[in-house]
Protein backbone atom coordinates (compact mmCIF):
# COMPACT_ATOMS: atom_id res chain seq x y z
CA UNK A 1 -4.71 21.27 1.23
CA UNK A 2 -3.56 19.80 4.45
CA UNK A 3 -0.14 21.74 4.80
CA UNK A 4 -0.48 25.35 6.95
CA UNK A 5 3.04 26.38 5.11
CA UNK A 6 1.87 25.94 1.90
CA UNK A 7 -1.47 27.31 1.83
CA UNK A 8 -1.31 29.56 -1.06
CA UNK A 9 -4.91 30.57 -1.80
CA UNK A 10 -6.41 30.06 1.32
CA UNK A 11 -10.37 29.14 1.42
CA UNK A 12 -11.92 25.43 1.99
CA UNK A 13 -11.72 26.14 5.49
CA UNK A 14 -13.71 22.62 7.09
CA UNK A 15 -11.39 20.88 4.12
CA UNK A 16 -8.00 22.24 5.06
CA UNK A 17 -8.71 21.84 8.95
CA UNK A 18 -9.99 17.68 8.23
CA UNK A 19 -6.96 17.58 6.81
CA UNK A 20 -4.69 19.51 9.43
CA UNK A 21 -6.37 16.79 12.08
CA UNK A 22 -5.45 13.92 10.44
CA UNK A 23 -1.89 14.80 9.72
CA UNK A 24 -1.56 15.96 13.63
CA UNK A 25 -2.86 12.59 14.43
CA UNK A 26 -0.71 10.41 12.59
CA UNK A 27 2.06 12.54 13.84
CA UNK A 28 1.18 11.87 17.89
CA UNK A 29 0.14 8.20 16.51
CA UNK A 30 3.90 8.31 15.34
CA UNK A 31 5.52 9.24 18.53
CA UNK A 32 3.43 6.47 20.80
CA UNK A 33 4.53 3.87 18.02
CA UNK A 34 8.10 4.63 18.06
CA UNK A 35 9.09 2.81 20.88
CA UNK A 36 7.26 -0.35 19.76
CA UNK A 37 9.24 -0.15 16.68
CA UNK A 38 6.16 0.88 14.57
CA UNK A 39 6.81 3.44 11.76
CA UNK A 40 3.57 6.13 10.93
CA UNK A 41 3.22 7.39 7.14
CA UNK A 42 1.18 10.53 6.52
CA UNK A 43 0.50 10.60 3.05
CA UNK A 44 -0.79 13.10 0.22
CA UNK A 45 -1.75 11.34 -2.94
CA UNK A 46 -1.44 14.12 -5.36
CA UNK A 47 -3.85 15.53 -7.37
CA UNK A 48 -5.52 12.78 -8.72
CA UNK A 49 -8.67 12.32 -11.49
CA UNK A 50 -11.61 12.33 -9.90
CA UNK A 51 -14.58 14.57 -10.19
CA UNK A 52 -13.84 16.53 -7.37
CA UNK A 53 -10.43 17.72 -8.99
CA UNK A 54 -12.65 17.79 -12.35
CA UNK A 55 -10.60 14.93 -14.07
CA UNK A 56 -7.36 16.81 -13.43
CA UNK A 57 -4.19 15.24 -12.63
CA UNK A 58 -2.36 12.19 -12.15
CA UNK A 59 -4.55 9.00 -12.69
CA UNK A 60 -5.53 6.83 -9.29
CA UNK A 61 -2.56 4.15 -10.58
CA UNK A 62 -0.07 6.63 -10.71
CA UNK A 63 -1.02 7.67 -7.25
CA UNK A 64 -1.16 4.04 -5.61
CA UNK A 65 2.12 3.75 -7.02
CA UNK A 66 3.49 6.78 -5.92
CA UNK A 67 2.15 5.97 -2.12
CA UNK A 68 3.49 2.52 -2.21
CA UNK A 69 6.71 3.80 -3.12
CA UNK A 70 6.98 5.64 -0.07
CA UNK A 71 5.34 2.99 2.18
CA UNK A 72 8.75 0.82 1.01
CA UNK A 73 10.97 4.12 1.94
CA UNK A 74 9.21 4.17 5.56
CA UNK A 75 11.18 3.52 8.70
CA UNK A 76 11.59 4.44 12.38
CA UNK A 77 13.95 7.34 11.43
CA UNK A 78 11.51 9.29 9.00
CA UNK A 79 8.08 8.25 10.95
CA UNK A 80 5.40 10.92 11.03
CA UNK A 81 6.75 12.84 7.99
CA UNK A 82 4.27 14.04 5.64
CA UNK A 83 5.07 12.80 2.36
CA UNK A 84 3.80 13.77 -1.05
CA UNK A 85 3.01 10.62 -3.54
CA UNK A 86 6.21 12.26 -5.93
CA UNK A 87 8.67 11.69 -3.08
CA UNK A 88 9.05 15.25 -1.96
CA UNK A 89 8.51 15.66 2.00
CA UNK A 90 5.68 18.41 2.42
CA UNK A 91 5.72 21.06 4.63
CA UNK A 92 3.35 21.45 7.67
């Protein structure tokens, strides 16, 4: 819901933009932090069970592992990407 490229089906307008502003923060925060060596993930965990997604999708453990997989993969030369909790790098 967060990514302007792959907005599909458009709607959820104050949802999408929360979204948009915390991905274009962690993406500043990631520039200031680069020079003190400090990587910034921006993370989507999926679709995951809850009632807003109406039970649908992955369950919250398959999401925490999914995110902590990509905390390990973070470093100074892929801070501020936006990363899905499958691996795949999301567009903005």
């Amino acid at each position: 819901m967060g990514s302007i490229g792959d907005n599909t089906s458009g709607s959820s307008y104050g949802y999408r933009m929360s979204k948009v502003a915390v991905s274009m923060a962690g993406k500043s925060l990631s520039h200031d932090l680069k020079p003190r060596g400090i990587s910034v993930g921006i993370l989507h965990p999926g679709l995951v069970r809850t009632r807003m997604t109406n039970f649908t999708g992955i369950t919250p453990t398959e999401s925490v592992q999914g995110l902590l997989a990509r905390i390990d993969q973070l470093n100074l030369d892929n801070t501020g990407t936006f990363w899905h909790a499958n691996g795949e790098v999301l567009p903005w």
